[in-house]
Protein backbone atom coordinates (compact mmCIF):
# COMPACT_ATOMS: atom_id res chain seq x y z
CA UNK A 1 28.73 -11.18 -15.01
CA UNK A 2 26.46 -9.23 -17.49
CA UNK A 3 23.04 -10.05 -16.35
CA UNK A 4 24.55 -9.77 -12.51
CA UNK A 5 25.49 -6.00 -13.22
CA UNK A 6 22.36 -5.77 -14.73
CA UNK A 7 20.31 -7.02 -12.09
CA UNK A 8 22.07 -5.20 -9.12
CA UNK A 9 21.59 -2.26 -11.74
CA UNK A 10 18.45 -2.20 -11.27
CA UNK A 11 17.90 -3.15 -7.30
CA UNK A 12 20.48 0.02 -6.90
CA UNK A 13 18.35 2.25 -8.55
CA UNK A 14 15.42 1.04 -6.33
CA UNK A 15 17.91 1.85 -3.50
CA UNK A 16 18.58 5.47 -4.87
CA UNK A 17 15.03 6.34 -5.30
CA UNK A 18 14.36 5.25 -1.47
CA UNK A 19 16.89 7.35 -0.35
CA UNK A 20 15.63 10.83 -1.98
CA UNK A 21 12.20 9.36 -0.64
CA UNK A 22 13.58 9.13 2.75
CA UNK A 23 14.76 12.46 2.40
CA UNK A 24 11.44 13.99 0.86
CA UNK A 25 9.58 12.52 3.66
CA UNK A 26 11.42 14.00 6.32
CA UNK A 27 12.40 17.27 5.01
CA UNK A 28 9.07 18.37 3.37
CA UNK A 29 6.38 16.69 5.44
CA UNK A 30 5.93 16.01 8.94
CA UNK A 31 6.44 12.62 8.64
CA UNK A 32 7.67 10.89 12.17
CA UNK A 33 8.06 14.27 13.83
CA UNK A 34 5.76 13.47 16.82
CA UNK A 35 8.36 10.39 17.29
CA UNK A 36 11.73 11.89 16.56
CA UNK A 37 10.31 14.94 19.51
CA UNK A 38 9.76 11.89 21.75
CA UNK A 39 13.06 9.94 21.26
CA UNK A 40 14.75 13.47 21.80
CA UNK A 41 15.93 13.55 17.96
CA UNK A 42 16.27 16.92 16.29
CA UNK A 43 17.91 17.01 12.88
CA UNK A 44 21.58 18.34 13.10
CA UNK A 45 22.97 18.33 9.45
CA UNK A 46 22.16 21.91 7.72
CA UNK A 47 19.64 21.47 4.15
CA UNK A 48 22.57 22.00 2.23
CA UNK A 49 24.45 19.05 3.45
CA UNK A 50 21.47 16.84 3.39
CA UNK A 51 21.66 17.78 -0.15
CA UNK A 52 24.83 16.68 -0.74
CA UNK A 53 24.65 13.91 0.55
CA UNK A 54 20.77 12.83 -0.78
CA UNK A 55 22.77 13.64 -4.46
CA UNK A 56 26.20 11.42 -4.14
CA UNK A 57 23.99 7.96 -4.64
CA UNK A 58 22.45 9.94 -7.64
CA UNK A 59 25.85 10.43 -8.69
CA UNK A 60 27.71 6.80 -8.14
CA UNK A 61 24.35 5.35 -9.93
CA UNK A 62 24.83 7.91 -13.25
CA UNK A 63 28.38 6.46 -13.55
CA UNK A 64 27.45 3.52 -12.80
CA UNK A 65 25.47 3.00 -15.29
CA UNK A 66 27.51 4.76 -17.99
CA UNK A 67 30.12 2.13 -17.43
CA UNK A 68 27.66 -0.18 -17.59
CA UNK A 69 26.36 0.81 -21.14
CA UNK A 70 29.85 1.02 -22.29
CA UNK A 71 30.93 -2.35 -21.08
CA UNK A 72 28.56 -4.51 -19.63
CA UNK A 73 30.74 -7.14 -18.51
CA UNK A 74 33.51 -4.65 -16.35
CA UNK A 75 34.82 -5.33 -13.52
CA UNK A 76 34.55 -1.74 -12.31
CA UNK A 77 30.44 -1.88 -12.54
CA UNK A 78 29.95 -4.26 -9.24
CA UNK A 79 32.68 -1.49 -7.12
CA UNK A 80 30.39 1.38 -8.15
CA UNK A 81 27.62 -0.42 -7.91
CA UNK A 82 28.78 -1.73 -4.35
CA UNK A 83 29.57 2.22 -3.41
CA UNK A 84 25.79 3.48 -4.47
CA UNK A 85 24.27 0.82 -1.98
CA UNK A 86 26.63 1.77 0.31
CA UNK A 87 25.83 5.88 -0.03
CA UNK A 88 22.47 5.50 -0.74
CA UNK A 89 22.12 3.56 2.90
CA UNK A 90 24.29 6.66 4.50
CA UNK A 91 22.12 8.61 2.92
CA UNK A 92 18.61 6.81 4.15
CA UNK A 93 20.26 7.59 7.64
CA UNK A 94 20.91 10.83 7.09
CA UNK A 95 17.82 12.26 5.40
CA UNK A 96 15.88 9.72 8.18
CA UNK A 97 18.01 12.07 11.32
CA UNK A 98 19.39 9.21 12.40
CA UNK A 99 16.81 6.88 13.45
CA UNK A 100 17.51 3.87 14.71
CA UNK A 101 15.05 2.10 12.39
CA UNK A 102 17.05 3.59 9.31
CA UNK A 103 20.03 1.66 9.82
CA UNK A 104 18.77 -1.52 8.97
CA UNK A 105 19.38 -0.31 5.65
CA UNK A 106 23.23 -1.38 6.10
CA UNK A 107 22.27 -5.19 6.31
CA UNK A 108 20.29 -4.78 3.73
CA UNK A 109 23.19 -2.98 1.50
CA UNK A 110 25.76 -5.60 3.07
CA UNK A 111 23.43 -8.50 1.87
CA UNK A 112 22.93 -7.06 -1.80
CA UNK A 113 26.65 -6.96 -2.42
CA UNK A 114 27.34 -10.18 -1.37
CA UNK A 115 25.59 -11.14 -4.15
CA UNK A 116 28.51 -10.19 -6.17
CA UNK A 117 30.03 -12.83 -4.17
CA UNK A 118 33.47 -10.57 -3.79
CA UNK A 119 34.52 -10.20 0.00
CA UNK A 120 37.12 -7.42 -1.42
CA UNK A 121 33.50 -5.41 -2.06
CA UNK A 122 31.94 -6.31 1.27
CA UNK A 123 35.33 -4.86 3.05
CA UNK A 124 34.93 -1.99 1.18
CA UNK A 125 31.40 -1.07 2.15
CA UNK A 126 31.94 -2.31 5.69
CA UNK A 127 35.13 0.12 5.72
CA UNK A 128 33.29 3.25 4.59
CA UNK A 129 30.19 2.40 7.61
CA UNK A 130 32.68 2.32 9.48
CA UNK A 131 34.73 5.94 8.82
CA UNK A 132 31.60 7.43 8.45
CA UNK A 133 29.94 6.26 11.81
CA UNK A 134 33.68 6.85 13.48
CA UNK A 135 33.63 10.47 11.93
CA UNK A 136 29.81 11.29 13.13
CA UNK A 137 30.49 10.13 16.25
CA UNK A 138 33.74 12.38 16.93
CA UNK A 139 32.00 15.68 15.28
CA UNK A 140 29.18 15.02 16.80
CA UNK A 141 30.17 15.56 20.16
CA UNK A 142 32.51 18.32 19.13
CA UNK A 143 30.41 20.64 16.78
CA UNK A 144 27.07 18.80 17.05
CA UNK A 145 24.26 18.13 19.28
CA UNK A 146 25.55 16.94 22.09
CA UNK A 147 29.04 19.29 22.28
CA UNK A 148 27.69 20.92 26.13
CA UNK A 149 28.36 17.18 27.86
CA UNK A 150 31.38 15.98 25.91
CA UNK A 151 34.75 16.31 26.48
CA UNK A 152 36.95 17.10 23.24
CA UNK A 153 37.79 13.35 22.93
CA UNK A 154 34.38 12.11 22.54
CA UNK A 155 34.24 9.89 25.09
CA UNK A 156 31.71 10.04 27.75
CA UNK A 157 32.18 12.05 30.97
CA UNK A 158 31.00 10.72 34.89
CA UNK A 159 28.62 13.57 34.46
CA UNK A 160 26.67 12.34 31.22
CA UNK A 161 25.70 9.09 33.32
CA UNK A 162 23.96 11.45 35.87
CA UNK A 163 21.97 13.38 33.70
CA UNK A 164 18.75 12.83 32.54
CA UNK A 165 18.84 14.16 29.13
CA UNK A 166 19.27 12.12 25.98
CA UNK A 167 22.74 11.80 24.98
């Protein structure tokens, strides 16, 4: 159990740092601009909430690894190490606007905590995809982007299938 917190440890941290270079890349440079223009794809969140959300894998990892320098062999360490991966992938998408290419990053997370080889962890992680893709799907279309051709339930309209705009 020891060396297995250790070693996700360590993978997470790689995760972390990918994240806030996700998010360096796309909020400081002009990295995949020309392509995100193209595909129609114009960042929605506001800096602040990027920043939230770029720290709260920063965060999970800290305490994660407090507990794990505490007590190496908790049972605790593979949850908060199973909600960094999952935070630092929300986070990839976030700080990537939402490219497609960006959620790969779930299989990947989904994958890692497998290793842990607790399905309890994998329904966790699969749970909080889901509320958060449920969530930015319904506020999207509300307060976001794409509020002018939604109706208030977030379902598509007759009209969006006319139009040649991207949804």
């Amino acid at each position: 159990m020891k060396r297995r917190n250790q070693l996700m440890l360590g993978i997470s941290s790689f995760v972390v740092i990918s994240s806030l270079i996700v998010h360096g890349l796309h909020r400081f440079t002009t990295f995949a601009d020309g392509y995100q223009v193209i595909r129609g794809n114009v960042s929605a969140a506001s800096p602040i909430a990027l920043t939230l959300i770029a720290m709260l894998p920063v965060i999970c990892l800290i305490a994660a690894t407090v507990l794990y320098r505490m007590h190496p062999r908790s049972t605790t360490v593979p949850l908060l190490l199973t909600v960094t991966l999952t935070f630092s992938s929300m986070s990839i998408v976030a700080g990537g606007n939402g490219l497609v290419e960006y959620h790969f990053s779930i299989f990947m997370v989904l994958a890692l905590i497998a290793y842990f080889r607790r399905v309890d962890l994998i329904l966790i992680s699969t749970v909080l995809f889901a509320i958060q893709h449920f969530a930015g799907f319904f506020l999207m279309c509300c307060h976001g982007r794409n509020r002018t051709n939604r109706r208030f339930s977030g379902w598509p309209t007759p009209i969006d299938a006319t139009r040649n705009t991207p949804a």
